[in-house]
C-alpha atoms as a PDB file:
ATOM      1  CA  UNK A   1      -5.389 -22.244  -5.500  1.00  0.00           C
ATOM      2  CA  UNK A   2      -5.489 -18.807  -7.451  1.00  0.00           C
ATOM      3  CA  UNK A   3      -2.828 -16.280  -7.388  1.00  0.00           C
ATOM      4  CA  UNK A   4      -3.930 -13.274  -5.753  1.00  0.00           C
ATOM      5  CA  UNK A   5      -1.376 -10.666  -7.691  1.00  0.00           C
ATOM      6  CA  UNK A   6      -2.246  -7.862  -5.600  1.00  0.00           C
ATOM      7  CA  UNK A   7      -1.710  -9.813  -2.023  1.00  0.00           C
ATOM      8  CA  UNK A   8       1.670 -11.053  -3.049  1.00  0.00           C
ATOM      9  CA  UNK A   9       2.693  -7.709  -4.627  1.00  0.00           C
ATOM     10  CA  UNK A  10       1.376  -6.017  -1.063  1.00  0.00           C
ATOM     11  CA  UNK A  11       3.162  -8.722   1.439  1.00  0.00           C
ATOM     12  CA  UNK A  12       6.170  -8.425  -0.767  1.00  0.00           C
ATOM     13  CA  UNK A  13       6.473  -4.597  -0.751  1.00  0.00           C
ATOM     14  CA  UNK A  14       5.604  -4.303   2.983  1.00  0.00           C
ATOM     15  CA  UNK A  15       8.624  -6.743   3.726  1.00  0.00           C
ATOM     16  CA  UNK A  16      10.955  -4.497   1.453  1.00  0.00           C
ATOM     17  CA  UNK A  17       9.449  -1.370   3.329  1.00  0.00           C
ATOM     18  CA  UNK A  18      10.591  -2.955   6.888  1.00  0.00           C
ATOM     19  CA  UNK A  19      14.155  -3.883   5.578  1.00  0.00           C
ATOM     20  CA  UNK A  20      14.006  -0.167   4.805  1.00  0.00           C
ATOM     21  CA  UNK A  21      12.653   0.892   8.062  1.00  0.00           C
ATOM     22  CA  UNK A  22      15.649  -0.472   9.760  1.00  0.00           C
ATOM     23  CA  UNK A  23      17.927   0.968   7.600  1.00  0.00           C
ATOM     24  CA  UNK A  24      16.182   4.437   8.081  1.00  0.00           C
ATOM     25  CA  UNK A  25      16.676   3.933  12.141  1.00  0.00           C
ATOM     26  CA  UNK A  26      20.355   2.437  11.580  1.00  0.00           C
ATOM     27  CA  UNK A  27      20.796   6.489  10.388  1.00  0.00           C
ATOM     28  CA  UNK A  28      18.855   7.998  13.019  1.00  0.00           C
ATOM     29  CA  UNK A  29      15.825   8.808  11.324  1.00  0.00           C
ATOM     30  CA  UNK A  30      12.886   7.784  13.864  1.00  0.00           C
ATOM     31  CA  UNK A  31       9.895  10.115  12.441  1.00  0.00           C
ATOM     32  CA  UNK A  32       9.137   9.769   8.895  1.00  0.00           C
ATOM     33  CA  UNK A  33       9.995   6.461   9.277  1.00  0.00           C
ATOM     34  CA  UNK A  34       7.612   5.039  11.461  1.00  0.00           C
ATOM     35  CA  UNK A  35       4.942   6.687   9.497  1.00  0.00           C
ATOM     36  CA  UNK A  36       6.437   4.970   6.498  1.00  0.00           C
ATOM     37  CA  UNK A  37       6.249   1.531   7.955  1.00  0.00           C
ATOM     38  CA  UNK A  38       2.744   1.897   9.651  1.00  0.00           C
ATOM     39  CA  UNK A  39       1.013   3.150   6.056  1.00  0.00           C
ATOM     40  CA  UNK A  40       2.752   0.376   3.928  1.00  0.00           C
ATOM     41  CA  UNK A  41       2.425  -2.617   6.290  1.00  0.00           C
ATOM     42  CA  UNK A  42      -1.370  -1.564   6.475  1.00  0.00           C
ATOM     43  CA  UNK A  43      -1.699  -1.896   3.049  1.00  0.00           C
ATOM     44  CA  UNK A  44      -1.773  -5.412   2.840  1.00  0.00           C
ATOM     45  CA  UNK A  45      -3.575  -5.708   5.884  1.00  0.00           C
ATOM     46  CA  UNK A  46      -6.246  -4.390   4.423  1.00  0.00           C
ATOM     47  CA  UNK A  47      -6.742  -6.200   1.345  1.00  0.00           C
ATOM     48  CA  UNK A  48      -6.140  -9.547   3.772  1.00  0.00           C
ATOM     49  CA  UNK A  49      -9.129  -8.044   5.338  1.00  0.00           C
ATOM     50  CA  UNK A  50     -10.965  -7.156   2.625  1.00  0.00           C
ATOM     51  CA  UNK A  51     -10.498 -10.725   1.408  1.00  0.00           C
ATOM     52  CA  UNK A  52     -12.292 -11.807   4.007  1.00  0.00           C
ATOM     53  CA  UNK A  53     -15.242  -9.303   3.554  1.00  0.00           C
ATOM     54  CA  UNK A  54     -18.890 -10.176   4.559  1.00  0.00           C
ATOM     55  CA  UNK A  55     -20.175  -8.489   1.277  1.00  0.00           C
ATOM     56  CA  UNK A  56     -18.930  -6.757  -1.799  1.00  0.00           C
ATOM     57  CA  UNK A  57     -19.610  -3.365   0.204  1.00  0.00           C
ATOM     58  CA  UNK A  58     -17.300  -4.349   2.953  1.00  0.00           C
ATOM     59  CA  UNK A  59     -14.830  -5.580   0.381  1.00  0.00           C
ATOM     60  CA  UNK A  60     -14.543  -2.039  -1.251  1.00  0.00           C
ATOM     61  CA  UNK A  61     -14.636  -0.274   1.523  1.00  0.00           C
ATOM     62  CA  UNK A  62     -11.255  -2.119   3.101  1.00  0.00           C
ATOM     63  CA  UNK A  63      -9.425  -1.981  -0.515  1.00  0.00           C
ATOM     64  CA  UNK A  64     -10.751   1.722  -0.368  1.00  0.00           C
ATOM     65  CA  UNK A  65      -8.429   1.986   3.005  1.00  0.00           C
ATOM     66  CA  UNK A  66      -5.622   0.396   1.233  1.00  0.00           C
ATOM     67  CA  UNK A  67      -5.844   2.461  -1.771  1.00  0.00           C
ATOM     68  CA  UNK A  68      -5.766   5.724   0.613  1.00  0.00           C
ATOM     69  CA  UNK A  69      -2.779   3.656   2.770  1.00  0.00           C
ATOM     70  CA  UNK A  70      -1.009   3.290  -0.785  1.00  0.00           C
ATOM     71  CA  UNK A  71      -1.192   6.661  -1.219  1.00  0.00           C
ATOM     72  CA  UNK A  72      -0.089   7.760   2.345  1.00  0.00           C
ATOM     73  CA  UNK A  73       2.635   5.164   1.932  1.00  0.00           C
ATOM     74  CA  UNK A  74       3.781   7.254  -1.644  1.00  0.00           C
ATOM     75  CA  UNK A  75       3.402  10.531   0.041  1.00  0.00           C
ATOM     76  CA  UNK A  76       6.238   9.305   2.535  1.00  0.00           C
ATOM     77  CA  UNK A  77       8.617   8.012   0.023  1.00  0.00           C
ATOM     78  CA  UNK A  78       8.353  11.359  -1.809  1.00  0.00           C
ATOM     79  CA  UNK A  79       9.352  13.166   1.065  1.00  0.00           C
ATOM     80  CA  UNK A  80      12.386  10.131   1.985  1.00  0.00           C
ATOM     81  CA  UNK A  81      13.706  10.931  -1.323  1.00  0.00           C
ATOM     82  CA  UNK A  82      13.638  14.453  -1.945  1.00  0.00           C
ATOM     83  CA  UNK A  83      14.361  15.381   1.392  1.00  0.00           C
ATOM     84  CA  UNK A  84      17.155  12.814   1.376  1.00  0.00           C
ATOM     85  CA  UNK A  85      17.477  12.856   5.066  1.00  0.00           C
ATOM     86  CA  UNK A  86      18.757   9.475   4.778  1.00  0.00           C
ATOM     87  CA  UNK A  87      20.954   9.810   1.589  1.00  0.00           C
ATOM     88  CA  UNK A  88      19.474   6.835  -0.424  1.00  0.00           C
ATOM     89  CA  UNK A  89      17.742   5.970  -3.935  1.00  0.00           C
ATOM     90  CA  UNK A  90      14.063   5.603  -2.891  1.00  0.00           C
ATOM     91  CA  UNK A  91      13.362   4.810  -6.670  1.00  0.00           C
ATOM     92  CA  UNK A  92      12.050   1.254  -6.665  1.00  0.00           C
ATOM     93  CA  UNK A  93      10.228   1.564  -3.537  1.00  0.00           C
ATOM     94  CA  UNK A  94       8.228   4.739  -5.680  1.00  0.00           C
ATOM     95  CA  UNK A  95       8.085   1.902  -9.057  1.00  0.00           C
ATOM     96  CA  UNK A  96       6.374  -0.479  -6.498  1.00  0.00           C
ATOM     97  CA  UNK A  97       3.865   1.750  -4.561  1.00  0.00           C
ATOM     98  CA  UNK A  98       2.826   2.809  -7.900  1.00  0.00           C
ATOM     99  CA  UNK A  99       2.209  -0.308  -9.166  1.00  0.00           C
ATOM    100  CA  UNK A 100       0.825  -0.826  -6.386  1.00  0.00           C
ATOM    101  CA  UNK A 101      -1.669   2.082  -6.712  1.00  0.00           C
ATOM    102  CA  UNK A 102      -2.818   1.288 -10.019  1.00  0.00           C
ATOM    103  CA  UNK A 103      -3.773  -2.222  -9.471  1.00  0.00           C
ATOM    104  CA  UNK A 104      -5.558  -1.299  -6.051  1.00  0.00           C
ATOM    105  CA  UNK A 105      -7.470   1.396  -8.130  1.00  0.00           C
ATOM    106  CA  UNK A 106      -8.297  -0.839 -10.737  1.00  0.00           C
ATOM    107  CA  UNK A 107     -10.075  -3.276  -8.252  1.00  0.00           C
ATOM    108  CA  UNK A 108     -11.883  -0.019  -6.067  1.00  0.00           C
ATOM    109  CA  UNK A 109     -13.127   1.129  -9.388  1.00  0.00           C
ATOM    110  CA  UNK A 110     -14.418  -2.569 -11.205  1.00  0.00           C
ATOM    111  CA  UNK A 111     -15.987  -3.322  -7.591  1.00  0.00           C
ATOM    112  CA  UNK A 112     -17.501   0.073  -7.596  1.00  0.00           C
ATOM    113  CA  UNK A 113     -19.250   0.072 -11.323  1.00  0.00           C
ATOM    114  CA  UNK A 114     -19.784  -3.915  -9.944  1.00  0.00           C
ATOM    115  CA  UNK A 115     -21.974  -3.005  -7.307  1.00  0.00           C
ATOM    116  CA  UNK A 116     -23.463   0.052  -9.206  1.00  0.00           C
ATOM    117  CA  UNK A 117     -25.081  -2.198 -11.640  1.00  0.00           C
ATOM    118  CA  UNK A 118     -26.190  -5.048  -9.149  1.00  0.00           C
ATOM    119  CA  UNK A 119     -28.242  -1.756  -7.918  1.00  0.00           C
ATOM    120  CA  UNK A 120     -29.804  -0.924 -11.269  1.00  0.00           C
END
Protein backbone atom coordinates (compact mmCIF):
# COMPACT_ATOMS: atom_id res chain seq x y z
CA UNK A 1 0.00 0.00 0.00
CA UNK A 2 1.31 3.67 -0.66
CA UNK A 3 2.48 5.98 1.94
CA UNK A 4 0.27 8.80 2.25
CA UNK A 5 3.06 11.48 3.73
CA UNK A 6 0.61 14.02 4.44
CA UNK A 7 -1.96 11.57 6.51
CA UNK A 8 0.80 10.26 8.67
CA UNK A 9 2.41 13.71 9.14
CA UNK A 10 -1.43 14.99 10.10
CA UNK A 11 -2.37 11.86 12.57
CA UNK A 12 1.07 12.25 13.99
CA UNK A 13 0.91 16.01 14.75
CA UNK A 14 -2.72 15.85 16.00
CA UNK A 15 -1.54 13.14 18.62
CA UNK A 16 1.44 15.51 19.69
CA UNK A 17 -1.20 18.45 19.80
CA UNK A 18 -3.46 16.32 22.42
CA UNK A 19 -0.38 15.35 24.62
CA UNK A 20 -0.11 19.14 24.57
CA UNK A 21 -3.66 19.83 25.26
CA UNK A 22 -3.38 18.05 28.50
CA UNK A 23 -0.46 19.62 29.48
CA UNK A 24 -2.07 23.10 28.70
CA UNK A 25 -5.19 22.01 31.17
CA UNK A 26 -2.63 20.37 33.79
CA UNK A 27 -1.72 24.51 34.06
CA UNK A 28 -5.09 25.77 33.99
CA UNK A 29 -5.35 27.00 30.66
CA UNK A 30 -8.97 25.84 29.37
CA UNK A 31 -9.55 28.53 26.41
CA UNK A 32 -6.94 28.72 23.87
CA UNK A 33 -6.54 25.34 24.37
CA UNK A 34 -9.54 23.80 23.32
CA UNK A 35 -9.44 25.87 20.25
CA UNK A 36 -5.98 24.48 19.73
CA UNK A 37 -7.03 20.90 19.89
CA UNK A 38 -10.36 21.26 17.86
CA UNK A 39 -8.36 23.10 14.69
CA UNK A 40 -5.41 20.54 14.69
CA UNK A 41 -7.34 17.28 15.26
CA UNK A 42 -9.60 18.55 12.29
CA UNK A 43 -6.86 18.71 10.18
CA UNK A 44 -6.45 15.26 9.56
CA UNK A 45 -9.95 14.68 9.59
CA UNK A 46 -10.25 16.35 6.75
CA UNK A 47 -7.77 15.02 4.49
CA UNK A 48 -9.23 11.34 5.83
CA UNK A 49 -12.26 12.81 4.32
CA UNK A 50 -11.03 14.18 1.47
CA UNK A 51 -9.47 10.78 0.77
CA UNK A 52 -12.53 9.48 0.48
CA UNK A 53 -13.92 12.21 -1.92
CA UNK A 54 -16.64 11.45 -4.59
CA UNK A 55 -14.70 13.65 -7.17
CA UNK A 56 -11.58 15.70 -7.50
CA UNK A 57 -13.90 18.83 -6.59
CA UNK A 58 -14.91 17.33 -3.34
CA UNK A 59 -11.32 16.30 -2.75
CA UNK A 60 -10.08 20.00 -2.91
CA UNK A 61 -12.61 21.37 -1.31
CA UNK A 62 -11.99 19.11 2.12
CA UNK A 63 -7.98 19.62 1.80
CA UNK A 64 -9.10 23.35 1.23
CA UNK A 65 -10.73 22.99 4.98
CA UNK A 66 -7.61 21.48 6.22
CA UNK A 67 -5.37 23.94 4.73
CA UNK A 68 -7.59 26.84 6.46
CA UNK A 69 -7.65 24.30 9.84
CA UNK A 70 -3.68 24.31 9.43
CA UNK A 71 -3.69 27.71 9.48
CA UNK A 72 -6.19 28.24 12.41
CA UNK A 73 -4.18 25.55 14.16
CA UNK A 74 -0.72 28.03 13.53
CA UNK A 75 -2.61 31.06 14.51
CA UNK A 76 -3.10 29.32 18.05
CA UNK A 77 0.39 28.23 18.58
CA UNK A 78 1.52 31.80 17.83
CA UNK A 79 -0.51 33.13 20.40
CA UNK A 80 0.58 29.81 23.05
CA UNK A 81 4.00 30.96 22.54
CA UNK A 82 4.21 34.53 22.61
CA UNK A 83 1.71 34.95 25.08
CA UNK A 84 3.42 32.23 27.10
CA UNK A 85 0.48 31.74 29.30
CA UNK A 86 1.68 28.36 29.80
CA UNK A 87 5.51 28.98 30.03
CA UNK A 88 6.65 26.41 27.35
CA UNK A 89 8.75 26.15 23.94
CA UNK A 90 5.94 25.88 21.34
CA UNK A 91 8.81 25.66 18.67
CA UNK A 92 8.40 22.23 17.11
CA UNK A 93 4.76 22.23 17.25
CA UNK A 94 5.25 25.80 14.85
CA UNK A 95 8.24 23.46 12.61
CA UNK A 96 5.37 20.87 12.19
CA UNK A 97 2.22 22.98 11.37
CA UNK A 98 4.39 24.55 8.89
CA UNK A 99 5.38 21.68 7.31
CA UNK A 100 2.34 20.88 7.53
CA UNK A 101 1.05 23.97 5.63
CA UNK A 102 3.29 23.71 2.83
CA UNK A 103 2.60 20.22 1.86
CA UNK A 104 -1.31 20.79 2.26
CA UNK A 105 -0.79 23.86 -0.09
CA UNK A 106 1.14 22.06 -2.44
CA UNK A 107 -1.70 19.43 -2.95
CA UNK A 108 -4.77 22.48 -2.92
CA UNK A 109 -2.73 24.15 -5.56
CA UNK A 110 -1.59 20.82 -8.07
CA UNK A 111 -5.41 19.69 -7.60
CA UNK A 112 -6.49 23.15 -8.44
CA UNK A 113 -4.28 23.77 -11.86
CA UNK A 114 -5.41 19.68 -12.11
CA UNK A 115 -8.87 20.36 -12.46
CA UNK A 116 -8.31 23.74 -14.31
CA UNK A 117 -6.94 21.95 -17.24
CA UNK A 118 -9.40 18.87 -17.24
CA UNK A 119 -11.80 22.09 -17.91
CA UNK A 120 -9.87 23.48 -20.86
Amino acid sequence: MKKNIVKEKSFEFALSVIGLYQELIKANEFVLSKQLLRSATSIGANIEEAQAGQSKKDFLSKMSIALKESRETKYWLLLLEKSQIVKKDYQNYLERIEELIKLISAITKSTSMNLKNEKS
